[in-house]
Protein backbone atom coordinates (compact mmCIF):
# COMPACT_ATOMS: atom_id res chain seq x y z
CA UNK A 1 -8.51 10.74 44.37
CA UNK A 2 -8.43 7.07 46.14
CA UNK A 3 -5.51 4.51 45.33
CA UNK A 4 -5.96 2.28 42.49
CA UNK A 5 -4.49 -0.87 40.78
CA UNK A 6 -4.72 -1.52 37.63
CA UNK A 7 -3.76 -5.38 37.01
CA UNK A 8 -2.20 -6.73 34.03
CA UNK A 9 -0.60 -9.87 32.83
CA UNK A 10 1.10 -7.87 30.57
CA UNK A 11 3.18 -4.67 31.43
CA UNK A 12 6.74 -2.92 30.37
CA UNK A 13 8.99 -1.52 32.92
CA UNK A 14 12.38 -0.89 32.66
CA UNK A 15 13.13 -4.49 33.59
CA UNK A 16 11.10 -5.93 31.19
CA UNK A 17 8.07 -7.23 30.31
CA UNK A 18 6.00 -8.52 33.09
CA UNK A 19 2.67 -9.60 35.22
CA UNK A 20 2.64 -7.15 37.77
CA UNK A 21 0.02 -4.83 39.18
CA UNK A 22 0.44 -1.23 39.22
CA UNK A 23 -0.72 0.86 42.88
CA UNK A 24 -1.54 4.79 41.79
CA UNK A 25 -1.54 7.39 44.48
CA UNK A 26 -2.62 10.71 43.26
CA UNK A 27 -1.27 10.19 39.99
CA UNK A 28 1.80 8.62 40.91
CA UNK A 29 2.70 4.89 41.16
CA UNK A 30 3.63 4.08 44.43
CA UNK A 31 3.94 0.29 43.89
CA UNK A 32 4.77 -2.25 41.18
CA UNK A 33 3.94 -5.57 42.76
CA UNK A 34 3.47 -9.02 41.86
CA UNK A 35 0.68 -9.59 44.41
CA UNK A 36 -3.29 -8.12 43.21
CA UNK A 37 -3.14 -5.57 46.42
CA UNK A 38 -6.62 -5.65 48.47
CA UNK A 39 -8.74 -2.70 49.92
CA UNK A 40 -8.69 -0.51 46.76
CA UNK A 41 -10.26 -0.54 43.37
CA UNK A 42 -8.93 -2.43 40.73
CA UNK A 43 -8.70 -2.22 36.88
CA UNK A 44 -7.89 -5.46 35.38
CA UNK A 45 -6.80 -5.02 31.65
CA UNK A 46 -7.47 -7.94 29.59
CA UNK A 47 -4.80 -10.31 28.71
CA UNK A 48 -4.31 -9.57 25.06
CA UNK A 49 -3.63 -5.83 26.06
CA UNK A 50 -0.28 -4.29 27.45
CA UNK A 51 0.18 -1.67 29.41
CA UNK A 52 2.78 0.71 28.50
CA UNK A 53 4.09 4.15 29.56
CA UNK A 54 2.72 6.75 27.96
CA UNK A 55 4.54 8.22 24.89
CA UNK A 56 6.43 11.26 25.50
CA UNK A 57 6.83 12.95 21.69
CA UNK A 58 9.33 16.01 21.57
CA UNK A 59 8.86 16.66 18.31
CA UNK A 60 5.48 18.16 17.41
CA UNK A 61 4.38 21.21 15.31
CA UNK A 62 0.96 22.64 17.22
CA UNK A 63 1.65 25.75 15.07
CA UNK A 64 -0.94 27.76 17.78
CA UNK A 65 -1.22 31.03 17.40
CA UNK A 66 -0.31 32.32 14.36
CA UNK A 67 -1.43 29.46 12.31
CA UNK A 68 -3.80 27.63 13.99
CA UNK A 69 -5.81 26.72 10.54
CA UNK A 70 -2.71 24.22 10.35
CA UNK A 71 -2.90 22.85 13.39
CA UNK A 72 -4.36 23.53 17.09
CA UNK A 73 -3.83 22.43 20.84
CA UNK A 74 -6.95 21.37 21.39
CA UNK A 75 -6.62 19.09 17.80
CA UNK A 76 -3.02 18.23 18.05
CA UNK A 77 -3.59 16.95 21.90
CA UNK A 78 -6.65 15.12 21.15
CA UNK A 79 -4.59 13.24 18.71
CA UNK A 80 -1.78 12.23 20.93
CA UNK A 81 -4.05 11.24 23.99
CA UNK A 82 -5.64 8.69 20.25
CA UNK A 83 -2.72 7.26 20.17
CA UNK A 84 -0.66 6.92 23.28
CA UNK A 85 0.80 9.71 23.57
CA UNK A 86 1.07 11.53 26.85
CA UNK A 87 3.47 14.36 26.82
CA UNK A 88 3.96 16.06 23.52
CA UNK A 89 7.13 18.65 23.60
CA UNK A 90 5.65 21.81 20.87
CA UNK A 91 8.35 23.13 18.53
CA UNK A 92 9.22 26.73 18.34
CA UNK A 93 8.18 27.22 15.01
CA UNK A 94 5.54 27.66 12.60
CA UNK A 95 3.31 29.51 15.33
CA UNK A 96 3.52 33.20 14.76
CA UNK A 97 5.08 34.69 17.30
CA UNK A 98 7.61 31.99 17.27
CA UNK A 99 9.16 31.07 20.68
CA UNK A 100 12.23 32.69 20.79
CA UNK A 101 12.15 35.08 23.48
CA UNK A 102 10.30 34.71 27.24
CA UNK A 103 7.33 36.95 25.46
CA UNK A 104 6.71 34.56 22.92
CA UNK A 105 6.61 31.76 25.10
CA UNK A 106 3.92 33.29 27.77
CA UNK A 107 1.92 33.76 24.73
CA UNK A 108 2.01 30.51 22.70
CA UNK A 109 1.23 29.31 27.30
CA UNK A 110 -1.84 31.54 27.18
CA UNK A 111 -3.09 29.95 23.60
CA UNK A 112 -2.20 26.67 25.06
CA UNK A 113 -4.23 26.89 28.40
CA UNK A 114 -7.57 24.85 28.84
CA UNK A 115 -7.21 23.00 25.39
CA UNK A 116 -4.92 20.07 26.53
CA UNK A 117 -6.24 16.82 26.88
CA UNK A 118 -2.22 15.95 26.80
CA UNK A 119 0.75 17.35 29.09
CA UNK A 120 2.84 20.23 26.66
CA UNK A 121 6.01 21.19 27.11
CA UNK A 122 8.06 23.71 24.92
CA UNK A 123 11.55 23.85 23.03
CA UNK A 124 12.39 27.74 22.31
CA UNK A 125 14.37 28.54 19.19
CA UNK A 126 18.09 30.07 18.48
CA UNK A 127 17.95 32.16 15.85
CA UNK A 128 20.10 34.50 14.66
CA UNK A 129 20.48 37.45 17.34
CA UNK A 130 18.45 36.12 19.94
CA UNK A 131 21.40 34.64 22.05
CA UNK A 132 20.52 37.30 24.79
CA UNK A 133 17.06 35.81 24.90
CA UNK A 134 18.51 32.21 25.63
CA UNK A 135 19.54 32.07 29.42
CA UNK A 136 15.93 33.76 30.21
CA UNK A 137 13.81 31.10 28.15
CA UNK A 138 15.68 28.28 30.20
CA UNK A 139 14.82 29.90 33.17
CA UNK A 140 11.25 30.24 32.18
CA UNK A 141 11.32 26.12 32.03
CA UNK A 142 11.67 25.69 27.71
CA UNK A 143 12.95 22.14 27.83
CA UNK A 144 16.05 23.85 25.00
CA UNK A 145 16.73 25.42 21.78
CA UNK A 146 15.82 24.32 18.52
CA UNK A 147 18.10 25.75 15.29
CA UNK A 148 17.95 25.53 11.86
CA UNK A 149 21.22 25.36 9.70
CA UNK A 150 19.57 26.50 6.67
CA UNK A 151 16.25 28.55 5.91
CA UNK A 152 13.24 27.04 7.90
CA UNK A 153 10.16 27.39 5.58
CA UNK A 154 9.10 30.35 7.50
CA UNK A 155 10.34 34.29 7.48
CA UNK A 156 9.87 34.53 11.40
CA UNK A 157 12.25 31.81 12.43
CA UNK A 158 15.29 32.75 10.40
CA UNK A 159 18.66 30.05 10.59
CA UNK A 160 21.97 30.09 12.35
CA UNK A 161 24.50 31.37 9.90
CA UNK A 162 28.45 29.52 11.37
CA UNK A 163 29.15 32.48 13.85
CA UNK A 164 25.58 32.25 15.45
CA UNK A 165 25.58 28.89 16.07
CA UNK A 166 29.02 29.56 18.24
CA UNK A 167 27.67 31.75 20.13
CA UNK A 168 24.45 29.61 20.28
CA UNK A 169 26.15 26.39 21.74
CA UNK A 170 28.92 28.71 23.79
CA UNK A 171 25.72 30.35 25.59
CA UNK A 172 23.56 27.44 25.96
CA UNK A 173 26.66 25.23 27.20
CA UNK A 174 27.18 27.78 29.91
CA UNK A 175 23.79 26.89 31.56
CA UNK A 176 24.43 23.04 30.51
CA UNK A 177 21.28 23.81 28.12
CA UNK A 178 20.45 21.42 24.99
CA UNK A 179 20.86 22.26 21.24
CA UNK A 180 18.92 20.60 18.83
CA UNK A 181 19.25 21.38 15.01
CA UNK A 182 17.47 20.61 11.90
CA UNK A 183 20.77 19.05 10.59
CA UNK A 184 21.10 19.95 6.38
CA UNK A 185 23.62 22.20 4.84
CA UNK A 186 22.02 24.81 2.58
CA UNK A 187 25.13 25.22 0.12
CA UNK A 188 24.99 21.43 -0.28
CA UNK A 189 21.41 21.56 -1.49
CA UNK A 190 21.84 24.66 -3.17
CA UNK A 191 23.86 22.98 -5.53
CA UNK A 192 21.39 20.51 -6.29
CA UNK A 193 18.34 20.26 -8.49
CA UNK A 194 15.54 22.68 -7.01
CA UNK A 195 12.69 20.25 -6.26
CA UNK A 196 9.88 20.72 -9.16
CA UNK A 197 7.46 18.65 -10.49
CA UNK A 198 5.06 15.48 -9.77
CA UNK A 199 8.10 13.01 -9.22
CA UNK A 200 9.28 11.98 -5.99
CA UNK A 201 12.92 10.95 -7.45
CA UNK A 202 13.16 14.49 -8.26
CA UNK A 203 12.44 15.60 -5.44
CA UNK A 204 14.71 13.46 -3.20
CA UNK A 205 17.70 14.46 -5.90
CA UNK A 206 17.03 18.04 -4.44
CA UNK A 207 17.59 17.38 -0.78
CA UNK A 208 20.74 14.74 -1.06
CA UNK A 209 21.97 12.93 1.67
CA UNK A 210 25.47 14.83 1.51
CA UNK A 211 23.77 17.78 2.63
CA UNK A 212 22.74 15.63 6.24
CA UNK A 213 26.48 14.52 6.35
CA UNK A 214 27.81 18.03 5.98
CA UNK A 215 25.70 19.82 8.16
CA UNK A 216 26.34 17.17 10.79
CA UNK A 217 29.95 17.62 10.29
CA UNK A 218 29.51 21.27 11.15
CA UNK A 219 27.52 20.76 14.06
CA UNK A 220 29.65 18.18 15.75
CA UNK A 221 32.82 20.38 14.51
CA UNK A 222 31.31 23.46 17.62
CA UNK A 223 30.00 20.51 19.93
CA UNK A 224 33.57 19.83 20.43
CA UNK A 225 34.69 23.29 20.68
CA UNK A 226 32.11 24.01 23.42
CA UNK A 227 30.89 21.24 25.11
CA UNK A 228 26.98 22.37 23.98
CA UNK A 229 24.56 18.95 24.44
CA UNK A 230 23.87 18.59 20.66
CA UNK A 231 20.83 16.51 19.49
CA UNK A 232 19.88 15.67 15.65
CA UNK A 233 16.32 15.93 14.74
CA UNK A 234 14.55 13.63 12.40
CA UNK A 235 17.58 11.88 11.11
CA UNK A 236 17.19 10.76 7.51
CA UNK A 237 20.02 9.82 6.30
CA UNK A 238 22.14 6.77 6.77
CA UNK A 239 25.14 8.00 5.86
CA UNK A 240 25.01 10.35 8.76
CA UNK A 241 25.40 7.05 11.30
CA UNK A 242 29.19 6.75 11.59
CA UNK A 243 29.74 10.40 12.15
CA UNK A 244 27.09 10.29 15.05
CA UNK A 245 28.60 6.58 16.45
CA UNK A 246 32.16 8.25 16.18
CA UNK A 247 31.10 11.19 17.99
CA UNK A 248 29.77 9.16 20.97
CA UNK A 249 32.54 6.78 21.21
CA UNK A 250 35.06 10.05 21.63
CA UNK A 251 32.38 10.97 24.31
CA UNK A 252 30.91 13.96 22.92
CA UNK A 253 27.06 14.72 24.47
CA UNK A 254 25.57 13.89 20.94
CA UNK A 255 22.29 12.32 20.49
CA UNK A 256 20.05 11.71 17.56
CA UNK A 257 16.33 11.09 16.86
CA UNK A 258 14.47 9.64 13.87
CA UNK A 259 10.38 9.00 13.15
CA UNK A 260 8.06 6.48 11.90
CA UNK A 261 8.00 7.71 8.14
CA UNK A 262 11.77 7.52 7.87
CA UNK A 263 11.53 3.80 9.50
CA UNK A 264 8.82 2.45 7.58
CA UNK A 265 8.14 4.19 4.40
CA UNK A 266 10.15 4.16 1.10
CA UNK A 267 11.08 6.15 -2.18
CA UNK A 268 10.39 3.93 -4.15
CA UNK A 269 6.68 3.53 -3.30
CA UNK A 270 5.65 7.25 -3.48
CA UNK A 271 3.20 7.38 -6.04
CA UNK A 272 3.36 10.72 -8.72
CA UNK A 273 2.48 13.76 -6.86
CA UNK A 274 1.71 12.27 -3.55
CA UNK A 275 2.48 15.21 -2.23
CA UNK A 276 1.19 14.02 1.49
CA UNK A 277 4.48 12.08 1.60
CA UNK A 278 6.67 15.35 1.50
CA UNK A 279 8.73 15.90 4.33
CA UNK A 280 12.73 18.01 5.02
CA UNK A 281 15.00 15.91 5.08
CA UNK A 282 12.96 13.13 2.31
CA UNK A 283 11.70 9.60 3.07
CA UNK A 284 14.64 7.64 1.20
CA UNK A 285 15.09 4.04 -0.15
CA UNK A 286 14.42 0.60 1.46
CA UNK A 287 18.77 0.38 1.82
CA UNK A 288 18.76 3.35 3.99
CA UNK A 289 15.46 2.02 5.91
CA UNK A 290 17.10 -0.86 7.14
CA UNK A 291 20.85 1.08 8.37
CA UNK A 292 17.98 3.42 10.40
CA UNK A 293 16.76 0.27 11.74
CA UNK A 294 20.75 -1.07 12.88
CA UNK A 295 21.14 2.50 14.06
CA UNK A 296 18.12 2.24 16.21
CA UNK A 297 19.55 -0.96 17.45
CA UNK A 298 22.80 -0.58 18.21
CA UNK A 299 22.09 2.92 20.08
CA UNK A 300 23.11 5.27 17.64
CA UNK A 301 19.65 6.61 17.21
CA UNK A 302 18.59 7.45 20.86
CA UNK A 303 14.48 7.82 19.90
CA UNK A 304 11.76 7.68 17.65
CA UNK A 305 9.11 10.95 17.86
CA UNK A 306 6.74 12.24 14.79
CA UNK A 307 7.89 15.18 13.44
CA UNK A 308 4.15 15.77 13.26
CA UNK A 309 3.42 18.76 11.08
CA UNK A 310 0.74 19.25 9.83
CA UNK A 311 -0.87 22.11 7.66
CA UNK A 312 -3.69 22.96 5.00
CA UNK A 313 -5.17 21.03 2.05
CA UNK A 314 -4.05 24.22 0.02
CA UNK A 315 -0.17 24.39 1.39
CA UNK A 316 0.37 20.71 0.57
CA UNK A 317 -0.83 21.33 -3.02
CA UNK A 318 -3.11 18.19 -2.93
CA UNK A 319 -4.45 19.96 -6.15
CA UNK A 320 -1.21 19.79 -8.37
CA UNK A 321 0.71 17.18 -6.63
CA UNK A 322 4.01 19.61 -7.25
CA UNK A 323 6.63 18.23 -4.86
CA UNK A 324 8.27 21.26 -5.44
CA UNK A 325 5.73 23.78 -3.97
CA UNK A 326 4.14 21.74 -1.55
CA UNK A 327 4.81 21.82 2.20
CA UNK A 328 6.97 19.59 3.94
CA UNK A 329 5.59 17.56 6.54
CA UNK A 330 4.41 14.29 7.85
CA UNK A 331 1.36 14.57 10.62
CA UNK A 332 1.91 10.86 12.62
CA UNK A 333 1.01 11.80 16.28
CA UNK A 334 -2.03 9.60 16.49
CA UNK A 335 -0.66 6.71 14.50
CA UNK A 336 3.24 7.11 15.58
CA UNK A 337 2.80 4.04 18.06
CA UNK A 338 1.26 1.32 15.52
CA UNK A 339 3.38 2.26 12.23
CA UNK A 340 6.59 1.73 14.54
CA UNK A 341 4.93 -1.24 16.10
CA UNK A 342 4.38 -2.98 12.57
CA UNK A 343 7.65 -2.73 11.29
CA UNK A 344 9.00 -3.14 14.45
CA UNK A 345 7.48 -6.96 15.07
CA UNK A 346 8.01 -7.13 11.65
CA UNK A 347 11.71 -7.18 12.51
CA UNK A 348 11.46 -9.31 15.61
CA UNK A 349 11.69 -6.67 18.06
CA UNK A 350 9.85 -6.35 20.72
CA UNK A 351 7.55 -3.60 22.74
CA UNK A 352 10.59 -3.40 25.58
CA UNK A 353 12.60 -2.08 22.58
CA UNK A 354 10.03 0.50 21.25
CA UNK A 355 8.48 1.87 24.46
CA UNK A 356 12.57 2.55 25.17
CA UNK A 357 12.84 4.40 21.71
CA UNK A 358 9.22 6.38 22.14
CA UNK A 359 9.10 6.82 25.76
CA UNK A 360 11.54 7.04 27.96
CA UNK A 361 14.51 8.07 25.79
CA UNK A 362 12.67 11.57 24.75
CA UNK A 363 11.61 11.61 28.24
CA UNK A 364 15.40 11.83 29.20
CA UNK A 365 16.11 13.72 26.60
CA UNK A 366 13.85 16.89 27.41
CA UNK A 367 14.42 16.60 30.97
CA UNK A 368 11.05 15.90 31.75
CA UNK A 369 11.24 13.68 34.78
CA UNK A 370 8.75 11.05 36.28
CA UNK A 371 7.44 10.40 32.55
CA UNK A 372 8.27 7.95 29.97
CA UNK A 373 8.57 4.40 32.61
CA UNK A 374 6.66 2.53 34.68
CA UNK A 375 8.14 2.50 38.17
CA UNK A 376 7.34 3.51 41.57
CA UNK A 377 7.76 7.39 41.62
CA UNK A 378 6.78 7.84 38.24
CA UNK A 379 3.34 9.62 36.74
CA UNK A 380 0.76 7.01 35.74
CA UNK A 381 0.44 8.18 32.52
CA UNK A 382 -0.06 4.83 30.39
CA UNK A 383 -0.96 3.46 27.18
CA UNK A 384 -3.11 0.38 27.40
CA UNK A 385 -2.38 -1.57 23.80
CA UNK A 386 -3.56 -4.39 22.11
CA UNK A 387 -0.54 -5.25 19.68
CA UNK A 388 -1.96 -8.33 17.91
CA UNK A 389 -5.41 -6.03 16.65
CA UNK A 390 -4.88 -4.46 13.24
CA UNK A 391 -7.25 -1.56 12.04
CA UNK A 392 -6.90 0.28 8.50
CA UNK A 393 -6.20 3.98 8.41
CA UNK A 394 -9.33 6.23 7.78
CA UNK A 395 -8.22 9.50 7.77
CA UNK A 396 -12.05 10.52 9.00
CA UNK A 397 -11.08 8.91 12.45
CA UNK A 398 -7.67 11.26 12.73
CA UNK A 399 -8.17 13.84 15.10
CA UNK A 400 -5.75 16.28 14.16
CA UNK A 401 -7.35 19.39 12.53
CA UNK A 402 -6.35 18.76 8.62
CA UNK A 403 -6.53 14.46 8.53
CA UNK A 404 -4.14 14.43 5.63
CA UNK A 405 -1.77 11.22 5.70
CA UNK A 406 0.49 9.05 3.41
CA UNK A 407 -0.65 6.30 5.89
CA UNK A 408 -4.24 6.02 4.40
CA UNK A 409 -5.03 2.99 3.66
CA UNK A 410 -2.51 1.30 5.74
CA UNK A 411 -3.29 -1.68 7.14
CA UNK A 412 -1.12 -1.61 10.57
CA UNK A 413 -0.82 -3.62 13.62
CA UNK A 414 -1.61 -2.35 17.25
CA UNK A 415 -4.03 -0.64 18.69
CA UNK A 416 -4.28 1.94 21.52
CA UNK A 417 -7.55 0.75 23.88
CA UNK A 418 -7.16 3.49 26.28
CA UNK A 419 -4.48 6.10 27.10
CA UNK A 420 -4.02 7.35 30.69
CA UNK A 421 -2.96 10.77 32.52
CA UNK A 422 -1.97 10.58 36.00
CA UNK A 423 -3.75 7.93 36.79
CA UNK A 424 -7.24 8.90 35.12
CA UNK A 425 -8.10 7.74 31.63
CA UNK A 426 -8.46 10.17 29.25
CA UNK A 427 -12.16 10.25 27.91
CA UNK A 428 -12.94 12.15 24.19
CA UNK A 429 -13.55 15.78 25.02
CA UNK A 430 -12.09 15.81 28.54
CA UNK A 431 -8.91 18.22 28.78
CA UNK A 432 -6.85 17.47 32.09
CA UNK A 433 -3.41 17.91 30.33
CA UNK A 434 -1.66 20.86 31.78
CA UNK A 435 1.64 22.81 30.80
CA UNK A 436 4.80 21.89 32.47
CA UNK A 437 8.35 22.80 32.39
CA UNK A 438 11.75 21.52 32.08
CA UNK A 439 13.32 21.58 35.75
């Protein structure tokens, strides 16, 4: 492959936005200049696009093999590469065998290869009696261990009771490994109302944000005993914010993620038994919206993935619209980028801001170097985006494998032109991505 530019008057780097043009070398960028460079072929990307780096999301459900009805590699990754997305990090879950042993992983690897028109990575999973198993998947390049603290959804990835999360985060610390943890407590929401019913009130009263606080409590409670790099998955609550601030001004290695839905949706617009809005932990009120929003801002939220998971018409209960027996889970992959981006200018802030939140942040969180900035040494995987377009969601044009959203409808702002891997753009039906490991 021959060097390339690919000019812009528009283009985010770690310094900034800038005019710059970009010098690709087999993939990598070798240059960032403010001169057009002569003797190689040159992209020039209109002025009312920017280039960004291409999304790294380390929170995706692929749910291959096992379930693949739900959701596929070949569907999932088609949908990232739609909508800047780059590297997508596949949960341990949901996929039957789940990922918590070096078996597991070789075969969700197998199911994987030649369907990717994204990079994948993989998180394996700490379940109860597989600390054994931990030390091997780390060498085998899983980018660190997902836990639950109460029951998943699904039999074959069990939770952490209190003494297997110790020996979790005491084994993981050992190999300076990273803990991540669906962060509710199960006795908290035990004692609430079971979720039933058509009413999204009702079901939000079943999941309260206590049970966040607690389980967070807990969590940071063994992160000081051990010294295990703790992260908080799709952080809902806002209440949760001081405890996480607190634990980073002590110094503890705490960080915390939240998505789109949680930063742009709210309560009190779900419609009766609009079940496509169901997610664990809920979409809460406008109030808590705007504390995400601070948290984002004053860097006690470190990044902004999807959560995407996705599954069947029939397991989201479309049919009954009981909040109660539906499935939990938000598919935003495709549309992560432009939901973020219209609240985000919205609010005054600006691409810099979210490309830090989307990109490079989960980049540095899984480990996975060389992704998630423009700069010299870094893969030329970009997104090329026109933020001043606005399109209306159609699910029909969703390329994940069941196009069920609670953005339909949506009239949002941004759009991704063209999404590049390694320095090649990625064209509908091509599959370059390739697997890749945690070093």
């Amino acid at each position: 492959m021959g060097d390339l530019a690919i000019r812009a008057s528009r283009v985010v780097t770690p310094e900034g936005e800038r005019a710059c043009s970009l010098v690709i070398r087999d993939g990598v960028i070798v240059e960032v200049s403010d001169r057009a460079p002569s003797g190689i072929a040159e992209v020039i990307v209109p002025d009312d696009q920017v280039v960004l780096p291409g999304l790294v999301d380390s929170h995706v459900h692929v749910n291959e093999p096992g379930r693949t009805e739900w959701e596929g590699f070949a569907t999932a990754t088609a949908a990232a590469a739609a909508g800047g997305v780059t590297t997508i990090v596949d949960m341990p879950l949901n996929s039957i065998p789940a990922t918590v042993d070096v078996a597991a992983l070789e075969v969700k690897r197998k199911a994987a290869a030649d369907q990717l028109s994204v990079d994948v990575a993989f998180w394996g999973g700490a379940v109860s009696g597989n600390a054994g198993e931990l030390a091997a998947l780390h060498d085998a390049g899983v980018v660190g261990f997902k836990c639950f603290l109460l029951p998943s959804g699904v039999d074959e990835f069990p939770p952490v009771d209190p003494a297997a999360l110790a020996l979790a985060m005491r084994t993981i610390a050992a190999f300076d490994g990273l803990l991540i943890a669906h962060a509710e407590d199960d006795a908290v929401i035990d004692a609430a109302p079971a979720p039933h019913g058509r009413h999204y009130a009702d079901f939000v009263t079943s999941r309260p944000p206590q049970a966040e606080v607690r389980a967070i409590e807990s969590l940071l409670a063994e992160t000081r005993r051990t010294g295990c790099r703790t992260h908080v998955v799709h952080l809902s609550s806002a209440e949760t914010l001081p405890l996480i601030r607190a634990a980073k001004d002590e110094g503890l290695p705490v960080t915390a993620e939240t998505c789109p839905h949680y930063l742009t949706l709210r309560a009190e617009d779900v419609p009766d038994g609009a079940t496509e809005f169901k997610c664990c932990p809920p979409i809460r009120d406008d109030a808590n919206r705007d504390a995400l929003w601070t948290g984002l801002l004053d860097g006690t939220i470190d990044c902004i993935v999807s959560d995407h998971s996705p599954c069947t018409p029939a397991a989201k209960r479309l049919d009954t619209g009981d909040f109660g027996e539906a499935w939990g889970g938000i598919a935003s992959v495709q549309v992560g980028l432009p939901v973020v981006w219209t609240e985000a200018a919205r609010r005054g802030i600006g691409l810099d801001r979210v490309a830090q939140w989307m990109a490079a942040a989960p980049a540095a969180l899984t480990g996975l170097d060389g992704r998630g900035s423009i700069a010299v040494g870094s893969r030329a995987d970009l997104c090329v985006f026109a933020p001043d377009k606005t399109f209306v969601v159609d699910p029909v044009k969703l390329r994940h494998r069941n196009p069920i959203t609670p953005y339909t409808g949506a009239t949002l702002r941004g759009i991704v032109e063209q999404t590049w891997l390694a320095g090649l753009p990625i064209d509908d039906g091509v599959q370059r991505g390739r697997l890749v490991a945690a070093r």
